[in-house]
Protein backbone atom coordinates (compact mmCIF):
# COMPACT_ATOMS: atom_id res chain seq x y z
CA UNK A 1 -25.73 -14.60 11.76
CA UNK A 2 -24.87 -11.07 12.52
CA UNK A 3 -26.64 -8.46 11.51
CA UNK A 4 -24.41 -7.04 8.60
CA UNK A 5 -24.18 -10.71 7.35
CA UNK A 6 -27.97 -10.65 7.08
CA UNK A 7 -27.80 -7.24 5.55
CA UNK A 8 -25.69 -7.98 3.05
CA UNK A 9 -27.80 -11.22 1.74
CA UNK A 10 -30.43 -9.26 1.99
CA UNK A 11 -28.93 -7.04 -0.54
CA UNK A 12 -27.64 -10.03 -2.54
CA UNK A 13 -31.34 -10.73 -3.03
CA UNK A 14 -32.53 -7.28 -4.28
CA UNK A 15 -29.05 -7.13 -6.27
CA UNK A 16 -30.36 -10.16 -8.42
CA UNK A 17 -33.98 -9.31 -8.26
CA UNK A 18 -33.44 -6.16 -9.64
CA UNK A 19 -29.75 -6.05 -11.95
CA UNK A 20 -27.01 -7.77 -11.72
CA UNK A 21 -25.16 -4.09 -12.43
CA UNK A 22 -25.84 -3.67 -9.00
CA UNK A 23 -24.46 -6.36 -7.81
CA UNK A 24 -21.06 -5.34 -9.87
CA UNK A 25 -21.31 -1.78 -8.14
CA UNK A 26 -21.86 -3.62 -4.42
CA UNK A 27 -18.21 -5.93 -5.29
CA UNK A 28 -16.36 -3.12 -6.33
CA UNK A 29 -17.11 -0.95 -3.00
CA UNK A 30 -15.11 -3.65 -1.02
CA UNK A 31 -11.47 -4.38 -0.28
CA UNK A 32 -11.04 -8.10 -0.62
CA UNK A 33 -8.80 -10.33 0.83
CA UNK A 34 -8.49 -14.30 0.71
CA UNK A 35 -8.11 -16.08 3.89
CA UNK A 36 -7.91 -19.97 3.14
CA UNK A 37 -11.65 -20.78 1.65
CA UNK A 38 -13.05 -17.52 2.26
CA UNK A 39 -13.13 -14.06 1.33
CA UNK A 40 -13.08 -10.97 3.78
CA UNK A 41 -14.63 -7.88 2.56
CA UNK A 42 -14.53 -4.06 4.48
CA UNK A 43 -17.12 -2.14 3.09
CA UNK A 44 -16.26 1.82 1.93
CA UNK A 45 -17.16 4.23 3.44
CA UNK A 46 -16.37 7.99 4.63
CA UNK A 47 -18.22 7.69 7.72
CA UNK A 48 -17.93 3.95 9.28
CA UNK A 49 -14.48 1.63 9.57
CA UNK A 50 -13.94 -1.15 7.55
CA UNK A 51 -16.82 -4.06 8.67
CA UNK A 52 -15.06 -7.70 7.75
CA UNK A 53 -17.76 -9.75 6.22
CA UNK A 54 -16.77 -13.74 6.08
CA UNK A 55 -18.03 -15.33 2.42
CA UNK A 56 -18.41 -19.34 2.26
CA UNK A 57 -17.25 -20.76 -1.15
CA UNK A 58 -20.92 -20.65 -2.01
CA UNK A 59 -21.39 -17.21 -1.83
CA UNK A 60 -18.21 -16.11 -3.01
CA UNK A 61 -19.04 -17.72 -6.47
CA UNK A 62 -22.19 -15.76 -6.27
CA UNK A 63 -20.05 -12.66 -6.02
CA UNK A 64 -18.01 -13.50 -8.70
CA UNK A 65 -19.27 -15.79 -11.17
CA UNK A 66 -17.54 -17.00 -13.66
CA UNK A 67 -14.75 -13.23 -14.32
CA UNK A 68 -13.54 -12.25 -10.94
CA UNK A 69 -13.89 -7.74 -10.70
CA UNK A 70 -11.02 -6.13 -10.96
CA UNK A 71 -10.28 -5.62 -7.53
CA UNK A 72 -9.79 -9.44 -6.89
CA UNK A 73 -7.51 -9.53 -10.26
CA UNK A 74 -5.47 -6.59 -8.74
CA UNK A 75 -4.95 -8.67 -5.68
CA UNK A 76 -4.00 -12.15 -6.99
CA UNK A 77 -1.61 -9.79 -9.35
CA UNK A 78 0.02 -8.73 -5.75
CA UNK A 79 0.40 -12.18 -4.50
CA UNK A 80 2.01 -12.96 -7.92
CA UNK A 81 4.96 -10.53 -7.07
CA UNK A 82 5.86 -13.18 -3.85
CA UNK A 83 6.80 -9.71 -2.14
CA UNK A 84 7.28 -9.78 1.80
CA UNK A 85 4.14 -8.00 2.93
CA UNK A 86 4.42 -8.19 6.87
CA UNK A 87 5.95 -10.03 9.57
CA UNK A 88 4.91 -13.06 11.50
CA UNK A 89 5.17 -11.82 14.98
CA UNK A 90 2.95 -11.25 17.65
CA UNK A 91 5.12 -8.19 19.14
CA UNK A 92 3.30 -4.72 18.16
CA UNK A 93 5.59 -3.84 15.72
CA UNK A 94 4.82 -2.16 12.44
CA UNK A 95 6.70 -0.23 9.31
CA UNK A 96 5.30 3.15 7.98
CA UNK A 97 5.47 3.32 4.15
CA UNK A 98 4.56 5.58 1.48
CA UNK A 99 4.72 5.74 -2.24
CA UNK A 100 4.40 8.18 -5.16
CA UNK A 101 6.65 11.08 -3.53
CA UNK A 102 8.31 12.71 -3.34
CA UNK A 103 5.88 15.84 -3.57
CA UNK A 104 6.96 18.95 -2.56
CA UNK A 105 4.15 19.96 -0.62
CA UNK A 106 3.27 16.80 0.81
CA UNK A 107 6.07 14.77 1.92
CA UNK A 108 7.73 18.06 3.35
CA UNK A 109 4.70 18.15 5.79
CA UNK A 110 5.17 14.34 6.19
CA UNK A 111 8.49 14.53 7.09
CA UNK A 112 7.60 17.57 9.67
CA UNK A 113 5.26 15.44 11.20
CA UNK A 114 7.59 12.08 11.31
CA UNK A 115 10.33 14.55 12.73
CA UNK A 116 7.96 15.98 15.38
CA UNK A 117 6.50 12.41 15.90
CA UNK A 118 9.88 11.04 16.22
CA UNK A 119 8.55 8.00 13.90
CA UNK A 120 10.96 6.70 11.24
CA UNK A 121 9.06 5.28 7.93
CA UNK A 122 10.09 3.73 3.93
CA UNK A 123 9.40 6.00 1.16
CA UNK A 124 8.97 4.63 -2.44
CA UNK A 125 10.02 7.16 -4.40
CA UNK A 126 8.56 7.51 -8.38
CA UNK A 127 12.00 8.69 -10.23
CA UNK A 128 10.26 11.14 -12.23
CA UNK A 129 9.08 13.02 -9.46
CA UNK A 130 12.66 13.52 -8.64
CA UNK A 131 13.08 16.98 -10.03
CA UNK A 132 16.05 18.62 -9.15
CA UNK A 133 13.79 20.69 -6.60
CA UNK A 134 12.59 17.68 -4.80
CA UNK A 135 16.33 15.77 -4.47
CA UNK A 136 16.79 17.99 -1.29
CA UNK A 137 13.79 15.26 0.06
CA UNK A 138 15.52 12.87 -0.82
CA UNK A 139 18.44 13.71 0.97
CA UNK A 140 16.21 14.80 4.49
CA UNK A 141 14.47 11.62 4.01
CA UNK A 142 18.28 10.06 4.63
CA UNK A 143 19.50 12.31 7.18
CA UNK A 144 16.06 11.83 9.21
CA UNK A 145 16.92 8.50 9.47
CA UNK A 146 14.03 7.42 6.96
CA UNK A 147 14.56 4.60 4.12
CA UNK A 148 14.43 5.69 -0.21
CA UNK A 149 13.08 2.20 -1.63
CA UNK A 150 11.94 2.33 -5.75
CA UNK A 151 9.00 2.03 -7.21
CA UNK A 152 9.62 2.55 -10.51
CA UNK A 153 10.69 5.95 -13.01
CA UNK A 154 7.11 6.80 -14.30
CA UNK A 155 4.89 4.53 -12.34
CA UNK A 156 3.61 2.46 -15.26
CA UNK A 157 2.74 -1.34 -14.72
CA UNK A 158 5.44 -3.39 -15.23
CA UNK A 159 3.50 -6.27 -16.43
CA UNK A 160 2.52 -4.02 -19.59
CA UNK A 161 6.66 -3.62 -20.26
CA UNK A 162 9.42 -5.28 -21.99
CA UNK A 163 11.64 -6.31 -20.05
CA UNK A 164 14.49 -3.83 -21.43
CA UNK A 165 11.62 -0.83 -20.31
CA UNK A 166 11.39 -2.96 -16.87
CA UNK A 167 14.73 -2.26 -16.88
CA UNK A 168 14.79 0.90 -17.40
CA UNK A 169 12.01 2.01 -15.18
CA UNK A 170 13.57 0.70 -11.96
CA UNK A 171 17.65 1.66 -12.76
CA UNK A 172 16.78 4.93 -13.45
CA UNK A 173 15.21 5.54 -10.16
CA UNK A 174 17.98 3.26 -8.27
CA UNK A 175 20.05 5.43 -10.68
CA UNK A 176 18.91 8.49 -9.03
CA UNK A 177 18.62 7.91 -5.46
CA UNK A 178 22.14 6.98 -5.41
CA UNK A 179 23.40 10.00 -6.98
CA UNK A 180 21.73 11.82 -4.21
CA UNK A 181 22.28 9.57 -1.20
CA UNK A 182 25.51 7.70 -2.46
CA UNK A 183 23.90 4.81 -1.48
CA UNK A 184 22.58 2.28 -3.94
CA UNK A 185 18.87 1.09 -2.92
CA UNK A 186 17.63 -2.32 -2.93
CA UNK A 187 13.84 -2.14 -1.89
CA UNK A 188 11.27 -2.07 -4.28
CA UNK A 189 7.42 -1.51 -4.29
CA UNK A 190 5.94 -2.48 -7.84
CA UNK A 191 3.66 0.15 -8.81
CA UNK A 192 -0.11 -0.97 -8.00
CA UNK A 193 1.69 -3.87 -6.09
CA UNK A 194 1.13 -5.71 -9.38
CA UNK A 195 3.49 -8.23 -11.01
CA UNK A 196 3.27 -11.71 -12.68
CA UNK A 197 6.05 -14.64 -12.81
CA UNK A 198 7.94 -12.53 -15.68
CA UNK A 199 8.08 -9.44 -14.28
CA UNK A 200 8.92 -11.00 -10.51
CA UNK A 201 11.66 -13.07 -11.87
CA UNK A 202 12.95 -9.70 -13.48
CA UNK A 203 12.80 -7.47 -10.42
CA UNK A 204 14.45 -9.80 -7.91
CA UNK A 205 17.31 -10.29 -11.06
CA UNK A 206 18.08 -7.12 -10.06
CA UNK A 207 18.98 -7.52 -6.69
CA UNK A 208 15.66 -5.90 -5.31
CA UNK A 209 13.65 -7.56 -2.41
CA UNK A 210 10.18 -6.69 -3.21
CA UNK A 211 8.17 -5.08 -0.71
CA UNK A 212 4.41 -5.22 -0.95
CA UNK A 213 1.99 -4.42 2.31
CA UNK A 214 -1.03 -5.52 4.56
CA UNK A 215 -2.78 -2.97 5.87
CA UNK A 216 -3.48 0.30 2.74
CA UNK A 217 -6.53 2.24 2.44
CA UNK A 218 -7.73 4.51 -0.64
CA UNK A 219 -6.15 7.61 0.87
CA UNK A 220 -5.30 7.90 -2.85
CA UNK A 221 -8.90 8.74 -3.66
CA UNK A 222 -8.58 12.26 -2.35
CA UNK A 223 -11.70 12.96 -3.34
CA UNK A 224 -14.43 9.96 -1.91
CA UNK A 225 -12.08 9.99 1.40
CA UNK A 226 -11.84 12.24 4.62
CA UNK A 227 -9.10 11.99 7.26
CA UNK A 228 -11.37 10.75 9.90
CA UNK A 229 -11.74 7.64 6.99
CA UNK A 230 -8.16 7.01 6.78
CA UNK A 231 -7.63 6.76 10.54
CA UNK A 232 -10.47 4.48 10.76
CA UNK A 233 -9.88 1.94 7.80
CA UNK A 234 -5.84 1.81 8.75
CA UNK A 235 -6.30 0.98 12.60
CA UNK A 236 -9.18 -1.38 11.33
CA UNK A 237 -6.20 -3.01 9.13
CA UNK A 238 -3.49 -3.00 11.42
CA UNK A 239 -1.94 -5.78 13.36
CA UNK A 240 1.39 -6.88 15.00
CA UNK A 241 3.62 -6.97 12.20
CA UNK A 242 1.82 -5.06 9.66
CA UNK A 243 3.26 -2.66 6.64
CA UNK A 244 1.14 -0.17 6.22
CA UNK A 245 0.96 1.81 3.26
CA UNK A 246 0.17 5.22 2.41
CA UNK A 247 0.43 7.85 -0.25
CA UNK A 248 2.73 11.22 -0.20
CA UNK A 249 2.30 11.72 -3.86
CA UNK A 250 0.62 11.37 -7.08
CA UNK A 251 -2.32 13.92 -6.54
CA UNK A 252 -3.93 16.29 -3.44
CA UNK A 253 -2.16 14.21 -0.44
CA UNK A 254 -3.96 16.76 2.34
CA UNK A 255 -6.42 14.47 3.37
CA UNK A 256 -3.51 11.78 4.13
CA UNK A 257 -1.28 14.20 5.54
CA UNK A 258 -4.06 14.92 8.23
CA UNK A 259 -4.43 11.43 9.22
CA UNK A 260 -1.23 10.83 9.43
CA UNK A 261 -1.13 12.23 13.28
CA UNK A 262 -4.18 10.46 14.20
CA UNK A 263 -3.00 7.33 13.26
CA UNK A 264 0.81 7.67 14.82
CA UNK A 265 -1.21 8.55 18.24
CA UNK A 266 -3.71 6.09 18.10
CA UNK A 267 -1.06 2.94 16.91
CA UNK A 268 1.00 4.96 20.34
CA UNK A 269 -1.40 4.32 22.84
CA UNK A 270 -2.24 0.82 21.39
CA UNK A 271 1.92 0.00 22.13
CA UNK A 272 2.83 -0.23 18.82
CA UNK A 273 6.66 1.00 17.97
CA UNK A 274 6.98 1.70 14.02
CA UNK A 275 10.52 0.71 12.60
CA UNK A 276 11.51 1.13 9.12
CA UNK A 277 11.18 -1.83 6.71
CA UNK A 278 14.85 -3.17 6.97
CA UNK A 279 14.18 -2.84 11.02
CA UNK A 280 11.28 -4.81 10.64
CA UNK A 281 12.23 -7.32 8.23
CA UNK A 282 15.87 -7.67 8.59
CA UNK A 283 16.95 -7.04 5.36
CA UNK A 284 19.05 -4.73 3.72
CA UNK A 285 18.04 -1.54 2.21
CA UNK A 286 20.96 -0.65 0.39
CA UNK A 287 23.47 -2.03 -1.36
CA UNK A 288 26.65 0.34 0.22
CA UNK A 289 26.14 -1.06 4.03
């Protein structure tokens, strides 16, 4: 057993000695993802990467009991939206994405730094943060050779909608992009990456492909995160065919906007090449080509 196996039952053991509260607080520190029978869990921290941890069946129903935490919810409400969320390939290839832009602080650096970098990625764009002063984004984000996907007019979550608000929330954004780019956009990243059968069936109505991802940190969490975190816990996430996802709006994006060059030069000298999601996928991103 290695030694952060041991460490963590040790803490299992002090966690239900002392209060199960604990316990709750120790879940909800972890990113979880199901592989098969088990469940991998990377630890949070500012300092350290990500440090997988393997649960049997046994101990994952010690973890959870009988209510999953939220964070295991919020991922069986990803898998629910039967989004494409990487690419079975063993060339190092990945896509660059970002959601809640555009902001016009923080995507304008972004886009100095994919420009510079000479890295082409997928924005998400939030339709509400399409003011009339950030549209000129939109249109660089085009002309730089970049890809406008949707993810939704106000970023609510789409499972708590009608489905004439559904609707609503992701034409008005399509709405929007194609005013400005004259180009009508068929990518879309539900908000949270949550959805359930109803709101799934309604998106791909639409003539969207949903697009969720594989490798995301909490670069949202600008304040319990640091740069140096971000670079670590995305190249601890990455792998040949990956989408990885990051954040250019929403709230202070400087912490992300730092990493961003770390992790372009590090996935560099690793041989990765980044394409843009249609390059990745082969699908189409909008509906005029």
């Amino acid at each position: 057993m290695y030694w952060y196996q041991q460490f963590f039952s040790f803490l299992i053991g002090i966690s239900i000695a002392l209060t199960p509260g604990f316990l709750f607080w120790i879940t909800t520190q972890a990113h979880f993802n199901f592989q098969g029978e088990t469940i991998q869990a990377a630890f949070v921290s500012n300092d350290l990467p990500a440090a997988p941890l393997n649960f049997s069946l046994a101990e994952k129903t010690l973890l959870i009991g009988e209510e999953k935490p939220d964070v295991l919810r919020e991922y069986a409400a990803m898998e629910a939206c039967q989004g494409i969320n990487k690419r079975d390939t063993q060339e190092k290839v990945v896509a660059l994405t970002f959601d809640d832009g555009p902001n016009g602080i923080y995507t304008s650096e972004i886009l100095d730094i994919l420009q510079k970098e000479q890295v082409r990625a997928t924005f998400f764009v939030v339709g509400n943060e399409i003011a009339p002063t950030e549209e000129r984004l939109i249109g660089r984000m085009t002309q730089d050779g970049h890809i406008v996907g949707v993810h939704s007019f106000s970023h609510r979550d789409l499972r708590t909608l009608s489905k004439l608000e559904r609707e609503e929330e992701m034409e008005k954004t399509a709405g929007l992009i194609k005013r400005i780019t004259e180009e009508r956009p068929l990518l879309m990243r539900p908000p949270y990456g949550a959805c359930n059968k109803e709101t799934t069936k309604n998106i791909e109505d639409f003539g969207f492909t949903i697009i969720t991802w594989s490798a995301m940190t909490n670069d949202y969490e600008d304040l319990k995160v640091t740069p140096q975190w971000i670079t670590q816990d995305i190249l601890a996430r990455v792998h040949p065919g990956a989408i990885i996802d990051l954040h250019d709006g929403g709230d202070n994006r400087l912490p992300t906007v730092q990493a961003l060059p770390q992790i372009i030069h590090e996935l560099k000298n690793q041989g990765y090449t980044f394409l843009t999601i249609p390059e990745l996928l082969q699908v189409e991103a909008y509906a005029n080509r």
